[in-house]
PDB file of N, CA and C in Angstrom:
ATOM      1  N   UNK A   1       0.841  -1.166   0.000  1.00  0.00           N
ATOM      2  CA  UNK A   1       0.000   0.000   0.000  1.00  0.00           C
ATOM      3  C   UNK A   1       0.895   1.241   0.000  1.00  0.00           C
ATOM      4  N   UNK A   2       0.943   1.725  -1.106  1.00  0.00           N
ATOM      5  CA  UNK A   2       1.915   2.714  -1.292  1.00  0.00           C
ATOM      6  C   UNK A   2       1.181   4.423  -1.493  1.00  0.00           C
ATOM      7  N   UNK A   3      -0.099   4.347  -2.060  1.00  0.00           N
ATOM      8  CA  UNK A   3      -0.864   5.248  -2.581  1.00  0.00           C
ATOM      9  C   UNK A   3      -2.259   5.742  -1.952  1.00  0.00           C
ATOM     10  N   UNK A   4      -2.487   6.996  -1.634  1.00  0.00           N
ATOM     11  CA  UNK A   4      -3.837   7.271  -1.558  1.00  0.00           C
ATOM     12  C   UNK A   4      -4.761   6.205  -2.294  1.00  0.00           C
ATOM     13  N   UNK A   5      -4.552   6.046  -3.442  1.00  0.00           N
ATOM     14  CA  UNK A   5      -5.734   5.612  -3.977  1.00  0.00           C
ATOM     15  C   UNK A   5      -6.141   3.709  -3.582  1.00  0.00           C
ATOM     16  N   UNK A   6      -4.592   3.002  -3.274  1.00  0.00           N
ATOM     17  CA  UNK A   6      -4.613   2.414  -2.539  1.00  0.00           C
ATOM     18  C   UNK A   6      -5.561   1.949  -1.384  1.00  0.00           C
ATOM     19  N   UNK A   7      -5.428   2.703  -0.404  1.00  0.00           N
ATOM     20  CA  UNK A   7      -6.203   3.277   0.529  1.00  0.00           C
ATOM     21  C   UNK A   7      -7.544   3.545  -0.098  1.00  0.00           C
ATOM     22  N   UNK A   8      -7.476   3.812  -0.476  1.00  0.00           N
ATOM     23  CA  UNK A   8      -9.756   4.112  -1.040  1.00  0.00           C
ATOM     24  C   UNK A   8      -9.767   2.609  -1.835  1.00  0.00           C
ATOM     25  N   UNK A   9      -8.798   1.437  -2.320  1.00  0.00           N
ATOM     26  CA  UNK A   9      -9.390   0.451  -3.034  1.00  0.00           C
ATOM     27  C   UNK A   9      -9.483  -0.640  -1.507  1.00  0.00           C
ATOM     28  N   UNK A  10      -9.107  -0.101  -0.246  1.00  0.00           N
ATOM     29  CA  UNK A  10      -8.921  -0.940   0.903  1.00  0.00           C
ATOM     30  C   UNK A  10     -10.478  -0.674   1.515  1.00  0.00           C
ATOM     31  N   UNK A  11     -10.746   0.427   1.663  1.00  0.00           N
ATOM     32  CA  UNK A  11     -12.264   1.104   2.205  1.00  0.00           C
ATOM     33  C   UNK A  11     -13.212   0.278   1.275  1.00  0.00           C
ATOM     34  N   UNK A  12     -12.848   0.128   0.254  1.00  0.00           N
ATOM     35  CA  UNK A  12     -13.562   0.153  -0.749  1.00  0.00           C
ATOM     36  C   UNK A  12     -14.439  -1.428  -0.737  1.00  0.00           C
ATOM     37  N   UNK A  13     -13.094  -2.065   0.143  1.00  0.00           N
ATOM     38  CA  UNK A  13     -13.735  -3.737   0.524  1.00  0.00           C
ATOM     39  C   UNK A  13     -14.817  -3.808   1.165  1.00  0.00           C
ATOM     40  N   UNK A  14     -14.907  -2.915   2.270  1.00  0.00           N
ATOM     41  CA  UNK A  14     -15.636  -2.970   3.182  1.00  0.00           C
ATOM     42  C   UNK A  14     -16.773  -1.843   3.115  1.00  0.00           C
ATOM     43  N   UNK A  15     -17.017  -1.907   1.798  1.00  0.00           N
ATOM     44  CA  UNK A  15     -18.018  -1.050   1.282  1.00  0.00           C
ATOM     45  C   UNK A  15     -17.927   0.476   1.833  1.00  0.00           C
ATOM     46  N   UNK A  16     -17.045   0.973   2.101  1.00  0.00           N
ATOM     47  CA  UNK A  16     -16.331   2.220   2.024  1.00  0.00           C
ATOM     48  C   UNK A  16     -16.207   3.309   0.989  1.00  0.00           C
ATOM     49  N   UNK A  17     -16.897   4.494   0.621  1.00  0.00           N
ATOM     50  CA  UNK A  17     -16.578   5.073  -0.844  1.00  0.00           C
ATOM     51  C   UNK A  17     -16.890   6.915   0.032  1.00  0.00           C
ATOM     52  N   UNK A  18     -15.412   7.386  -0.005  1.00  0.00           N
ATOM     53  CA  UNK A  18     -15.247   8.117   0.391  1.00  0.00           C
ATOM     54  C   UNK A  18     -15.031   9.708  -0.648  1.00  0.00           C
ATOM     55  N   UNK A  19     -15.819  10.604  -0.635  1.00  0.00           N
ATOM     56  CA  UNK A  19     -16.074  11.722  -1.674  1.00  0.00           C
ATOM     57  C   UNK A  19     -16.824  12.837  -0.522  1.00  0.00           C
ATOM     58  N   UNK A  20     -15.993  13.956  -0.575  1.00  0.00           N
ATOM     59  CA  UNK A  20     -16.721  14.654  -0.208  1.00  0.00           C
ATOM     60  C   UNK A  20     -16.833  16.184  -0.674  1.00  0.00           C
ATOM     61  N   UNK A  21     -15.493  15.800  -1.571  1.00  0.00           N
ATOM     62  CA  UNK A  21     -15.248  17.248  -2.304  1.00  0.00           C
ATOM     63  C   UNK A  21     -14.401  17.931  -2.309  1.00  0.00           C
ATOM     64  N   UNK A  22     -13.788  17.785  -1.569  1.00  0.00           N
ATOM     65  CA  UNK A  22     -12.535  18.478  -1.186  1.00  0.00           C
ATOM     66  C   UNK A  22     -11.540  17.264  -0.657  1.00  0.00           C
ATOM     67  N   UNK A  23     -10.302  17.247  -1.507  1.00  0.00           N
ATOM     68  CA  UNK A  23      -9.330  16.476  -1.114  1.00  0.00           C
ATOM     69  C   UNK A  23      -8.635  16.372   0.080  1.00  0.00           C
ATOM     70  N   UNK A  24      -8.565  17.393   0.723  1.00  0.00           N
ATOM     71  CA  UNK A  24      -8.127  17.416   2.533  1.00  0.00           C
ATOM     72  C   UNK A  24      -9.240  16.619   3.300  1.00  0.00           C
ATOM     73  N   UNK A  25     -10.301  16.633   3.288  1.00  0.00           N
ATOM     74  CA  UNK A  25     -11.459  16.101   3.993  1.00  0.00           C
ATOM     75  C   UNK A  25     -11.925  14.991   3.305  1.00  0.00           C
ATOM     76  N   UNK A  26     -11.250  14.748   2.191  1.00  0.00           N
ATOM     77  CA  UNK A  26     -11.679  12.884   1.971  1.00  0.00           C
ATOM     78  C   UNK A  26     -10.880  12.267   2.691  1.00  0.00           C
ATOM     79  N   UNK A  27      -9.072  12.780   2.846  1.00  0.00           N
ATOM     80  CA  UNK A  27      -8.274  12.338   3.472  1.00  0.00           C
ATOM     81  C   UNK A  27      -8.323  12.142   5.104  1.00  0.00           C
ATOM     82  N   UNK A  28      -8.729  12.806   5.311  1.00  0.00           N
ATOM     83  CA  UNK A  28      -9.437  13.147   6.684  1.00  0.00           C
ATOM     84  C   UNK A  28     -10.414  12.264   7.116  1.00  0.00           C
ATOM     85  N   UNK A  29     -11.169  12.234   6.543  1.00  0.00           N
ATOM     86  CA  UNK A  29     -12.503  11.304   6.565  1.00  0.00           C
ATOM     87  C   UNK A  29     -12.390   9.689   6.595  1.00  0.00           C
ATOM     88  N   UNK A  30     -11.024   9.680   5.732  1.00  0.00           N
ATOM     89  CA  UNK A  30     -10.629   8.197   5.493  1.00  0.00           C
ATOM     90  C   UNK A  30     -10.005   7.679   6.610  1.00  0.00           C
ATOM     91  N   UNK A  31      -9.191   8.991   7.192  1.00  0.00           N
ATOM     92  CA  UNK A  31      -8.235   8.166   7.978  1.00  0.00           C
ATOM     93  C   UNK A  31      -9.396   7.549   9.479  1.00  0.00           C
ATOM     94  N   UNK A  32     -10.188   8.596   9.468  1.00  0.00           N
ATOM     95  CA  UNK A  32     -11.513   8.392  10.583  1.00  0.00           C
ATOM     96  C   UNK A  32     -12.264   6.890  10.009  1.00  0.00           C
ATOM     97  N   UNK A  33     -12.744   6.523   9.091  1.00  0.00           N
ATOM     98  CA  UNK A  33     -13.056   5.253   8.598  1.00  0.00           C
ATOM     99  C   UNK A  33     -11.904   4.083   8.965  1.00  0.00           C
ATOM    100  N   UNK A  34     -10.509   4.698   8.791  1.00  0.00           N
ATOM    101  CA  UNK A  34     -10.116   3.480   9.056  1.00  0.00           C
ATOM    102  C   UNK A  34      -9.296   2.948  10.550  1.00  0.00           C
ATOM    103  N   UNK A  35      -9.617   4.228  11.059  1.00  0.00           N
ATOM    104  CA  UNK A  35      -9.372   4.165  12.377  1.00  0.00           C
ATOM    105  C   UNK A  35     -10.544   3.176  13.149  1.00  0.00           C
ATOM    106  N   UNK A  36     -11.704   3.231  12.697  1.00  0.00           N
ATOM    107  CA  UNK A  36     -12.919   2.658  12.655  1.00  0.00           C
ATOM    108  C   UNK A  36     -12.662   0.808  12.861  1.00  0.00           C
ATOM    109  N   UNK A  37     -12.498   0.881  11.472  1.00  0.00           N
ATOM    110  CA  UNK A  37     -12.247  -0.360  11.054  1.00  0.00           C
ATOM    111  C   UNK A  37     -11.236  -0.893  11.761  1.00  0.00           C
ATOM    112  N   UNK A  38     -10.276  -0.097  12.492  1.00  0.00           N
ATOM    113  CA  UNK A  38      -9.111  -1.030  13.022  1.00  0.00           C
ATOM    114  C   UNK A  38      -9.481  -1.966  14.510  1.00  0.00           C
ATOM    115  N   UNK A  39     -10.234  -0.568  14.823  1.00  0.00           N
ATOM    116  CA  UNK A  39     -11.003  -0.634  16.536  1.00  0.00           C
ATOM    117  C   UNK A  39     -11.786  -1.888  16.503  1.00  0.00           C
ATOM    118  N   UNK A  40     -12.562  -2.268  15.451  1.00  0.00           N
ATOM    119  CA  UNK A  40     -13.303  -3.387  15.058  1.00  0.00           C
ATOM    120  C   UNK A  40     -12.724  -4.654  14.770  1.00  0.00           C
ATOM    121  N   UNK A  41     -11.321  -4.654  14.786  1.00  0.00           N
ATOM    122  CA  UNK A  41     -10.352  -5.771  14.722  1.00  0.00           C
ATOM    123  C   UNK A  41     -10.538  -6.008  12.901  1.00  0.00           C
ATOM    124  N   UNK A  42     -11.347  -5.929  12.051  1.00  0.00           N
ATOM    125  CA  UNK A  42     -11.301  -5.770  10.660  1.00  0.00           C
ATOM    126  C   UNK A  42     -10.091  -5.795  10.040  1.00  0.00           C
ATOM    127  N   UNK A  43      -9.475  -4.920  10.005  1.00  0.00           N
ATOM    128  CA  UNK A  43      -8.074  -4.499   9.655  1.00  0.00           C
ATOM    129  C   UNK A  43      -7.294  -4.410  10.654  1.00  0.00           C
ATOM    130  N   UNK A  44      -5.546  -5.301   9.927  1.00  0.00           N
ATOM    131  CA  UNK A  44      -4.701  -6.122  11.234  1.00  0.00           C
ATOM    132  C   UNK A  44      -3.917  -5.002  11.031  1.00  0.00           C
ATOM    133  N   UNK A  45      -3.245  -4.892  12.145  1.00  0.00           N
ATOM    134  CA  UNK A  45      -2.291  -3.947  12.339  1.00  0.00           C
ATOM    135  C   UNK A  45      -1.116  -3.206  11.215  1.00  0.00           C
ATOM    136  N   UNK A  46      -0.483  -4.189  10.521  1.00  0.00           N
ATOM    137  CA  UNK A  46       0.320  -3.838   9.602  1.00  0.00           C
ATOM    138  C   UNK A  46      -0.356  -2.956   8.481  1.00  0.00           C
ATOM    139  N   UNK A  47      -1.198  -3.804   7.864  1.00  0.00           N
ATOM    140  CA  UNK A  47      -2.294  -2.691   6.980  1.00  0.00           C
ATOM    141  C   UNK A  47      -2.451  -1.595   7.950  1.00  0.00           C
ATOM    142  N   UNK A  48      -3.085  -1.389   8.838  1.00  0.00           N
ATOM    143  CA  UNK A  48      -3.826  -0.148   9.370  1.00  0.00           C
ATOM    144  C   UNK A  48      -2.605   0.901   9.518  1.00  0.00           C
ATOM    145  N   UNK A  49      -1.576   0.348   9.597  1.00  0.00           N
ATOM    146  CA  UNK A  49      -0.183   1.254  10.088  1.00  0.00           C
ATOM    147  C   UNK A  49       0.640   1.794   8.907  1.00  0.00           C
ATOM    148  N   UNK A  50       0.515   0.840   7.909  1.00  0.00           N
ATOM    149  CA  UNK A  50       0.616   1.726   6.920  1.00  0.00           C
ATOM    150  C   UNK A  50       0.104   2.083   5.824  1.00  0.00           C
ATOM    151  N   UNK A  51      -1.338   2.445   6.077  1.00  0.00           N
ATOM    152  CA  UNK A  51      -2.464   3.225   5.285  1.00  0.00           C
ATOM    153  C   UNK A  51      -2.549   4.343   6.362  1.00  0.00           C
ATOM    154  N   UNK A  52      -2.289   4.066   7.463  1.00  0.00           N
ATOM    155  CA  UNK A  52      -2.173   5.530   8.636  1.00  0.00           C
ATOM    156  C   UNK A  52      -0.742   6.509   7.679  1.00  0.00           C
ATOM    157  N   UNK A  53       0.183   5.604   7.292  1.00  0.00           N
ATOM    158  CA  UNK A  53       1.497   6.193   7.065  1.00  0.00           C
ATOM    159  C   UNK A  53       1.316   7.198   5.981  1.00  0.00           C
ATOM    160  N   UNK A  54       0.358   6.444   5.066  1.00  0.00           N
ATOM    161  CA  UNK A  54      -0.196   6.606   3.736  1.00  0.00           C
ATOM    162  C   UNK A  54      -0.703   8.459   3.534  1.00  0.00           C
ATOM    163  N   UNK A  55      -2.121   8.098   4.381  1.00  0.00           N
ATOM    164  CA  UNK A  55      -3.060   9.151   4.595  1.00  0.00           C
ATOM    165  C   UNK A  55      -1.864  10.013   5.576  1.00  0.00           C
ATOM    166  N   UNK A  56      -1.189  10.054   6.341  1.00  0.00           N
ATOM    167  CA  UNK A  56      -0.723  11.144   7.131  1.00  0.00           C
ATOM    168  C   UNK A  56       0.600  11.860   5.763  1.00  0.00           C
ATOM    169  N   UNK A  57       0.949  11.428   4.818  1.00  0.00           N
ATOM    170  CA  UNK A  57       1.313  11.463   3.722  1.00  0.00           C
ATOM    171  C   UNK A  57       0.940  12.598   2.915  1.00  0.00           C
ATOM    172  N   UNK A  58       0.026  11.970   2.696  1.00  0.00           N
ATOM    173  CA  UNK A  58      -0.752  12.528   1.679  1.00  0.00           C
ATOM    174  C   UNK A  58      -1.836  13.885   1.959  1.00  0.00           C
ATOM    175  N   UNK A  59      -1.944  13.921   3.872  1.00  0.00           N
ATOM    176  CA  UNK A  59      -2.535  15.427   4.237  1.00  0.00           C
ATOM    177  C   UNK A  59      -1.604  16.195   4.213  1.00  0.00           C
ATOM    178  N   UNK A  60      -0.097  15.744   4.655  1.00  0.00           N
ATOM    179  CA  UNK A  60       0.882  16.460   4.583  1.00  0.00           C
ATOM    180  C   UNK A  60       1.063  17.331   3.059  1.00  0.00           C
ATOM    181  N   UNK A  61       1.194  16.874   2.475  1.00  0.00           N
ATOM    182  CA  UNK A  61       1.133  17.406   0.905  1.00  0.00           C
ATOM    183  C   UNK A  61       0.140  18.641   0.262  1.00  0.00           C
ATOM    184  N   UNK A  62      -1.155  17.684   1.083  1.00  0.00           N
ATOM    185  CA  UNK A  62      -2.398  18.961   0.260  1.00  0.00           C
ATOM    186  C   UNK A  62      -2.518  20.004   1.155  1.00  0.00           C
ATOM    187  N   UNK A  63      -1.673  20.120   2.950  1.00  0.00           N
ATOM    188  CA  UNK A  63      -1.436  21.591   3.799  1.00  0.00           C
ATOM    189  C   UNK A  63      -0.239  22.411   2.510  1.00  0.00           C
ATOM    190  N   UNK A  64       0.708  21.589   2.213  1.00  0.00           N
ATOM    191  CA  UNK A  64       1.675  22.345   1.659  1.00  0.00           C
ATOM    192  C   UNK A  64       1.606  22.884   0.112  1.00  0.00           C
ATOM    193  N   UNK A  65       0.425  22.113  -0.157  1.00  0.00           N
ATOM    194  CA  UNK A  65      -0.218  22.408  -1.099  1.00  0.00           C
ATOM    195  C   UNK A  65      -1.124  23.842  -1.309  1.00  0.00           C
ATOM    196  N   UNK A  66      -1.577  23.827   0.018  1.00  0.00           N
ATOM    197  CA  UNK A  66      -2.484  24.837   0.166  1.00  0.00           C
ATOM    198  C   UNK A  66      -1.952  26.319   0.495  1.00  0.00           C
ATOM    199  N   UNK A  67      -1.283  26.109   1.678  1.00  0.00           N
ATOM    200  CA  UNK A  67      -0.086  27.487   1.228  1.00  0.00           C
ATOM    201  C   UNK A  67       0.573  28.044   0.602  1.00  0.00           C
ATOM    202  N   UNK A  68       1.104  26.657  -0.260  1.00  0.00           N
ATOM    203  CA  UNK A  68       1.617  27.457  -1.385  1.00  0.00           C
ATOM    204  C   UNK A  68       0.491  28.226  -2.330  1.00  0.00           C
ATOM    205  N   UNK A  69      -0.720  28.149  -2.651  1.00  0.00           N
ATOM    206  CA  UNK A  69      -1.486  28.795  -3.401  1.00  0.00           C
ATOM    207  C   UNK A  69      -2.030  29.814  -2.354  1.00  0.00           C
ATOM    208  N   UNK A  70      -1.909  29.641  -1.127  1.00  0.00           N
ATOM    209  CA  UNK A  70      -2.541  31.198  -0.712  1.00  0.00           C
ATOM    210  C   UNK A  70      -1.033  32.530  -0.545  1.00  0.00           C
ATOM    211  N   UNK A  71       0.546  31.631  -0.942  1.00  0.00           N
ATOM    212  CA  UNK A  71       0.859  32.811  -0.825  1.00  0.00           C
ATOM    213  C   UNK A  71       0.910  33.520  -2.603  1.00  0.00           C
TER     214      UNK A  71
END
């Protein structure tokens, strides 16, 4: 699991389909789904740890993303 999109084909098992419009808050949203799913024993640790790695990734990017267009 190397990729965001990764991560949405993992949700996606468990009938998961995450859209909300804004790319910070799908990411967001996902990582809350799969925090979900972990608590539920669903998803084993290694997956959950690095789709956590994944998504903390990939918010990192769209903050630095975002400053750069507001300066």
């Amino acid at each position: 699991m190397n990729t965001l999109y990764d991560v949405q084909q993992l949700l996606k098992q468990f009938g998961i389909y995450v859209y909300v419009g804004k790319r910070m808050w799908d990411i967001e949203l996902m990582a809350l789904e799969l925090d979900n799913l972990y608590k539920s024993g669903v998803v084993d640790q290694p997956t959950y740890l690095r789709a956590k790695i994944v998504l903390r990734h990939e918010h990192r990017l769209e903050e630095q993303r975002a400053s750069q267009n507001k300066a």
